[in-house]
C-alpha atoms as a PDB file:
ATOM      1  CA  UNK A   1     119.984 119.986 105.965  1.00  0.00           C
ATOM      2  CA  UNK A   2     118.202 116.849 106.692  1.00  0.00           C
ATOM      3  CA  UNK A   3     116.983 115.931 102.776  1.00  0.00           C
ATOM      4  CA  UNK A   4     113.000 114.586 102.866  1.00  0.00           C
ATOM      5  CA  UNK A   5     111.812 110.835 101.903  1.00  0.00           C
ATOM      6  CA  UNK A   6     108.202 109.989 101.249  1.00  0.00           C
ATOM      7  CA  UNK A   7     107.450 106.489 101.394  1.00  0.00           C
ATOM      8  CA  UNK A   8     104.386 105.535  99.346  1.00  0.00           C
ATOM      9  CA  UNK A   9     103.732 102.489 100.838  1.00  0.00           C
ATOM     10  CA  UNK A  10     100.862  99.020 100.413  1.00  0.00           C
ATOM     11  CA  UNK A  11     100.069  95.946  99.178  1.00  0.00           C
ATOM     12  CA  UNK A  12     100.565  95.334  95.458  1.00  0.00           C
ATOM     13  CA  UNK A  13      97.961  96.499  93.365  1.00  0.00           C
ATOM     14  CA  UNK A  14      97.224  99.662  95.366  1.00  0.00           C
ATOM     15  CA  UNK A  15      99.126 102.051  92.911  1.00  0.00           C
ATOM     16  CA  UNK A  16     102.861 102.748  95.181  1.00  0.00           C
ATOM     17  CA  UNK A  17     104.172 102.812  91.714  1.00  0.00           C
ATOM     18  CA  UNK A  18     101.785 105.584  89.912  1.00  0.00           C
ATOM     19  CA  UNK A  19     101.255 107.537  92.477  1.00  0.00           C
ATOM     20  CA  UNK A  20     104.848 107.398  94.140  1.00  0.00           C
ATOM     21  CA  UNK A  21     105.943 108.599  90.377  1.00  0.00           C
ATOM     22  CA  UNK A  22     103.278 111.036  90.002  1.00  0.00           C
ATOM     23  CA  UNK A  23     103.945 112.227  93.772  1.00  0.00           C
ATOM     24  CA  UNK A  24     107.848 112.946  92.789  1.00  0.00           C
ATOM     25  CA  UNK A  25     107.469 114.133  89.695  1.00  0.00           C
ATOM     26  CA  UNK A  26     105.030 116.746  91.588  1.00  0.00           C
ATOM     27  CA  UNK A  27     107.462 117.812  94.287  1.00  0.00           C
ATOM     28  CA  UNK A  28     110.284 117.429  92.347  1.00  0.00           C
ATOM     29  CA  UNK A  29     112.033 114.594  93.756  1.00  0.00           C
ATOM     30  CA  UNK A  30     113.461 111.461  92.910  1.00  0.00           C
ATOM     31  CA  UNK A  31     111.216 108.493  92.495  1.00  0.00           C
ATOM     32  CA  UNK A  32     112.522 105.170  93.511  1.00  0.00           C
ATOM     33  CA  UNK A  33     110.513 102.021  92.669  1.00  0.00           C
ATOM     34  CA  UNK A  34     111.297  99.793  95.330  1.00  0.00           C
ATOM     35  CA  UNK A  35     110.146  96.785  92.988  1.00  0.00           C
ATOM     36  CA  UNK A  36     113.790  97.630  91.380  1.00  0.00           C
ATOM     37  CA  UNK A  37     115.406  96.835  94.212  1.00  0.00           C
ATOM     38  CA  UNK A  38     113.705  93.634  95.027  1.00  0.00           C
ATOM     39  CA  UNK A  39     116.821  91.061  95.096  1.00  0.00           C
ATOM     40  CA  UNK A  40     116.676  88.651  92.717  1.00  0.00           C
ATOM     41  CA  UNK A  41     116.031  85.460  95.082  1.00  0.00           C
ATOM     42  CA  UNK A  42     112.571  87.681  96.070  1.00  0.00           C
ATOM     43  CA  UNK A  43     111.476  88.000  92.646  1.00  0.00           C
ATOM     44  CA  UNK A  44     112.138  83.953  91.848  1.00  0.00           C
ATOM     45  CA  UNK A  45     110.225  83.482  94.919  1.00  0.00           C
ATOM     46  CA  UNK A  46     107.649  85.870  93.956  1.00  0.00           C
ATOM     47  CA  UNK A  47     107.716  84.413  90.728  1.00  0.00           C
ATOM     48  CA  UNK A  48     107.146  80.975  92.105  1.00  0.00           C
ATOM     49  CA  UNK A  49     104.052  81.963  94.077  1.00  0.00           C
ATOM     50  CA  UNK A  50     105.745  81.909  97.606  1.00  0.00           C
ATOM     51  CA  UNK A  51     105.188  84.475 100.251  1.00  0.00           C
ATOM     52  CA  UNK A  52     108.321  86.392 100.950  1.00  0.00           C
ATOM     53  CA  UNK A  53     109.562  86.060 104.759  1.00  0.00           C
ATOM     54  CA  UNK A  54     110.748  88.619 107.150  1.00  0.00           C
ATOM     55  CA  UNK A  55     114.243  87.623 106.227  1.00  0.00           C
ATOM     56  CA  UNK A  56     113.541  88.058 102.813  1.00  0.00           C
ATOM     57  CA  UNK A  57     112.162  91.207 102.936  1.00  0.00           C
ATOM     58  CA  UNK A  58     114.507  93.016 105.459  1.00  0.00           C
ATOM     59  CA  UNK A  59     117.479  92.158 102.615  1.00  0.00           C
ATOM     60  CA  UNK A  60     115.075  94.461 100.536  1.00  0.00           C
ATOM     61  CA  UNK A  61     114.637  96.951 103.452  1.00  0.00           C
ATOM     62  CA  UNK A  62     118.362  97.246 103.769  1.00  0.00           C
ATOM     63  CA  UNK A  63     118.561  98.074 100.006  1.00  0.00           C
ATOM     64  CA  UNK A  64     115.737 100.206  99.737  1.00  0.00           C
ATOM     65  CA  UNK A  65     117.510 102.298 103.067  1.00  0.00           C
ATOM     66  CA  UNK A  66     120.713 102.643 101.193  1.00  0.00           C
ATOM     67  CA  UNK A  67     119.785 104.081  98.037  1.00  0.00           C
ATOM     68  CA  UNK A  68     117.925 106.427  99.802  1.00  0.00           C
ATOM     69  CA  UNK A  69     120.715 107.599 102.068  1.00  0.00           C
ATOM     70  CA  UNK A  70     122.684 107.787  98.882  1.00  0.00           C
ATOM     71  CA  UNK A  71     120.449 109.796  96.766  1.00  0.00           C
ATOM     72  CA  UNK A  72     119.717 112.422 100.225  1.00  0.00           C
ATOM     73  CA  UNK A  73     123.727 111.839 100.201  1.00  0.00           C
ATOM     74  CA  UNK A  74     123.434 114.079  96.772  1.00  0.00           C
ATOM     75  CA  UNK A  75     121.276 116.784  98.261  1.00  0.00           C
ATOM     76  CA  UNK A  76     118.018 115.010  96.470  1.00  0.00           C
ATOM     77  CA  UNK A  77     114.570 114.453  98.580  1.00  0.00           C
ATOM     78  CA  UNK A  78     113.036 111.251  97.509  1.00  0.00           C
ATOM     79  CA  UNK A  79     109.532 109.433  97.606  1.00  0.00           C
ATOM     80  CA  UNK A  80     110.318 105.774  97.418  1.00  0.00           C
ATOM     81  CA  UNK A  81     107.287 103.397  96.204  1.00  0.00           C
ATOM     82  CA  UNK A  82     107.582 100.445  98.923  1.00  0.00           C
ATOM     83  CA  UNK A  83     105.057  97.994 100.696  1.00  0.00           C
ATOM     84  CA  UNK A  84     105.912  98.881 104.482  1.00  0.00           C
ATOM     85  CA  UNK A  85     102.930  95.997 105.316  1.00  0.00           C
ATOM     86  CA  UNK A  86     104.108  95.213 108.439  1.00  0.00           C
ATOM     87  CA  UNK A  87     105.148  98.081 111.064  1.00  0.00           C
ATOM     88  CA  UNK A  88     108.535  96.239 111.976  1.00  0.00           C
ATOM     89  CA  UNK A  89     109.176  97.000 108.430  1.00  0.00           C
ATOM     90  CA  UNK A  90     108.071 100.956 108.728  1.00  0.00           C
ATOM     91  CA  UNK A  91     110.385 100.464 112.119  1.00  0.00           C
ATOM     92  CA  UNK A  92     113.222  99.551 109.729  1.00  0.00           C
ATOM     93  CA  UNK A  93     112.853 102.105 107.288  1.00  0.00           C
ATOM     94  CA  UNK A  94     112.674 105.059 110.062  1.00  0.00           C
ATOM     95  CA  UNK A  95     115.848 103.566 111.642  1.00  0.00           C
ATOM     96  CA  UNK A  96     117.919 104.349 108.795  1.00  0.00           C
ATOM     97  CA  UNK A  97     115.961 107.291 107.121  1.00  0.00           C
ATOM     98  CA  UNK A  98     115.683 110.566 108.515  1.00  0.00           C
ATOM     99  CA  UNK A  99     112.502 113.332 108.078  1.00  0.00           C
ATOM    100  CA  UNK A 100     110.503 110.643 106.686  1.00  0.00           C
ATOM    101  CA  UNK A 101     106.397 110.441 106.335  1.00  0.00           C
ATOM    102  CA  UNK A 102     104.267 107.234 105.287  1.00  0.00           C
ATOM    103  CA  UNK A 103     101.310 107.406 102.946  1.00  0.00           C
ATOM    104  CA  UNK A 104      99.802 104.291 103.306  1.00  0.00           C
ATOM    105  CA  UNK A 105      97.521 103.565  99.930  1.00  0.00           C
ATOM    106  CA  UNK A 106      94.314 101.927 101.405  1.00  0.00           C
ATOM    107  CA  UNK A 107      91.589 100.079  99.159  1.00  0.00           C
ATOM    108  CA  UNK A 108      89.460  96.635  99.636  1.00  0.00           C
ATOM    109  CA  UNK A 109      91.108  93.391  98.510  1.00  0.00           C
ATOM    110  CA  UNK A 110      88.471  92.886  95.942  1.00  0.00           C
ATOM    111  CA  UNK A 111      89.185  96.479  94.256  1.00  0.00           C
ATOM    112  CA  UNK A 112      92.747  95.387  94.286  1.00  0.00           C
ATOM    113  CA  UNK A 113      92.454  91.816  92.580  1.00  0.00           C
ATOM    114  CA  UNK A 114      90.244  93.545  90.311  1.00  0.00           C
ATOM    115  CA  UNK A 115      93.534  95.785  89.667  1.00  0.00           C
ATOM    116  CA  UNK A 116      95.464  93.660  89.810  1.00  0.00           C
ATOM    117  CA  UNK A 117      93.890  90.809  86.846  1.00  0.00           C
ATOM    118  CA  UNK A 118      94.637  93.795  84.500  1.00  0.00           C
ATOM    119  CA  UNK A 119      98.025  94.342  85.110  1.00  0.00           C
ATOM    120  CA  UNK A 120     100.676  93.374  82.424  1.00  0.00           C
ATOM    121  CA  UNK A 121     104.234  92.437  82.628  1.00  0.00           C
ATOM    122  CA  UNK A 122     104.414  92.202  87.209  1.00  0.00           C
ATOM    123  CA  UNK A 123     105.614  89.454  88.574  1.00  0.00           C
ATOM    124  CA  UNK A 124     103.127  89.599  91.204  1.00  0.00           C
ATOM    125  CA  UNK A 125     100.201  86.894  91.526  1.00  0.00           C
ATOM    126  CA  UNK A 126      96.719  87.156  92.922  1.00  0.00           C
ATOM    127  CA  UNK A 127      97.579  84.387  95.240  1.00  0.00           C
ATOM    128  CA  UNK A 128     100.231  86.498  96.748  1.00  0.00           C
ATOM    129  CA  UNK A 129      98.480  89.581  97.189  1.00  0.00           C
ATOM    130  CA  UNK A 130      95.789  87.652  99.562  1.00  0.00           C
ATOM    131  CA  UNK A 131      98.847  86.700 101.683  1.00  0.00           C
ATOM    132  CA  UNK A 132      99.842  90.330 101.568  1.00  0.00           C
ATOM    133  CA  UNK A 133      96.293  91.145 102.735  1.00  0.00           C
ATOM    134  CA  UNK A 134      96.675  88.785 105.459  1.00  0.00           C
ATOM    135  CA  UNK A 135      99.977  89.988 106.471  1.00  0.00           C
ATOM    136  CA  UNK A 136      99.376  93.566 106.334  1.00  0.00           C
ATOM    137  CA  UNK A 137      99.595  95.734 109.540  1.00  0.00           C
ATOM    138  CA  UNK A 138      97.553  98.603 109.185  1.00  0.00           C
ATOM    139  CA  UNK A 139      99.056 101.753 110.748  1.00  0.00           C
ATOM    140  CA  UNK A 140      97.613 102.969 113.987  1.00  0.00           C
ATOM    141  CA  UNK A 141      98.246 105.934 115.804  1.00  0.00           C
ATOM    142  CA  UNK A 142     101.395 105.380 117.414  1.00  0.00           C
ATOM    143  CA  UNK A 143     102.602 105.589 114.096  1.00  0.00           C
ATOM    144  CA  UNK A 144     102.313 109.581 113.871  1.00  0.00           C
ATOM    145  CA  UNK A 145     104.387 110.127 110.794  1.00  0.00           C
ATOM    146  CA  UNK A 146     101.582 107.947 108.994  1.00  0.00           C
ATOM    147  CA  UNK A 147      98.798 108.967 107.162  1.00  0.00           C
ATOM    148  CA  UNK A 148      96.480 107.129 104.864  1.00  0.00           C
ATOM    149  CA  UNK A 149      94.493 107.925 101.702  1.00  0.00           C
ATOM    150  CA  UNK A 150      91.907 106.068  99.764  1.00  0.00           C
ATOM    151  CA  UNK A 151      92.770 105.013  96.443  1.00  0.00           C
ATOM    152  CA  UNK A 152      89.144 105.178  95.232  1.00  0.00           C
ATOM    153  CA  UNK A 153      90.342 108.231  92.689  1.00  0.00           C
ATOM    154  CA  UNK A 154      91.615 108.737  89.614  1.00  0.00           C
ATOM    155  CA  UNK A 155      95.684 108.858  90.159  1.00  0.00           C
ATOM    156  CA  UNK A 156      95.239 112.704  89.873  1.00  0.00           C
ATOM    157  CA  UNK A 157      92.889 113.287  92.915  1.00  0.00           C
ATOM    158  CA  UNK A 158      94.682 110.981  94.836  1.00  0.00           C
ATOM    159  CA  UNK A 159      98.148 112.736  94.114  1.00  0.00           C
ATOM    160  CA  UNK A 160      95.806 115.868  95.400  1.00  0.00           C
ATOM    161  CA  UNK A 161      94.969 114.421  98.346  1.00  0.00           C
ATOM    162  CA  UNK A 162      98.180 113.145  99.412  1.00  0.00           C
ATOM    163  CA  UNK A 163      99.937 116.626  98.184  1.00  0.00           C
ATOM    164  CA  UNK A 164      96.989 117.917 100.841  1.00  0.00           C
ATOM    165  CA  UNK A 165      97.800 115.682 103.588  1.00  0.00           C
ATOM    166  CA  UNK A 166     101.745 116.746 103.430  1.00  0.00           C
ATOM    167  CA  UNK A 167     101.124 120.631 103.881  1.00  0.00           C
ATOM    168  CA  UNK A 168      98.089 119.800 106.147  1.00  0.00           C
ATOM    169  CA  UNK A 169      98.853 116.836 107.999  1.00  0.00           C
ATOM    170  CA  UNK A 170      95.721 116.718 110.152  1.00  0.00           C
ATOM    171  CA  UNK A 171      92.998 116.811 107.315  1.00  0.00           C
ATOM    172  CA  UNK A 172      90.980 114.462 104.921  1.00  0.00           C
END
């Protein structure tokens, strides 16, 4: 039986984190912060205020695709808490994961720095997320096993409306 993986996927700020958790702990499945898989030399760079590259980031990709495979390896569904802002990145993710769906967590930058100047203990500046901003690839249609929801709720209507999308894929 193919096992199921939810990607909860953005730039920082948007809530991957809390609503990825909430999202699992919902269905039942495991939760994996893809933060915690970050490799070190991405956090120092992170850390240090410079953008991660493609390079960087498909290191994290190929982490992020293994733990996955491991945990479906166990006969557990997952929903994995992961950026995804480019689609070669998505790409990536579907070439190693099987029965997989997006949620891509949309919101304005300025809601999101807002967010984000409240946030303790993330190694994540405001600097950064602008560059994630302009880096991010929006999904478009080709991408069918995408959907996006608004983040302009409370965590517990926007767990609703992602819960809503999955057994209703064509609504909101």
């Amino acid at each position: 039986m193919n096992r199921k993986c939810i990607v909860v996927m953005g730039v920082t700020s948007s809530g991957k984190s809390t609503i990825g958790a909430a999202l699992a702990e919902q269905l039942n499945y495991v939760f994996i912060d893809g933060d915690n898989l970050q490799p070190k030399s991405n956090i120092e760079k992170i850390t240090k205020k410079i953008p991660l590259t493609d390079e960087d980031r498909s290191l994290w990709m190929s982490k992020i695709c293994t733990t996955v495979m491991d945990q479906n390896n166990r006969g557990e569904d997952c929903v994995v808490a992961c950026g995804a802002i480019k689609k070669k990145y998505r790409s990536i993710l579907r070439g190693c994961l099987t029965n997989t769906q997006f949620v891509y967590l949309k919101a304005d930058l300025d809601a999101l720095l807002e967010r984000n100047a409240h946030r303790k203990n993330h190694w994540m500046s405001p600097d950064l997320l602008k560059n994630q901003f302009i880096a991010l690839e929006e999904p478009d249609t080709s991408e069918k096993d995408v959907f996006t929801v608004p983040i302009n709720h409370e965590v517990d209507t926007t767990v609703k409306n992602v819960l809503s999308r999955l057994k209703h894929p064509t609504e909101i």
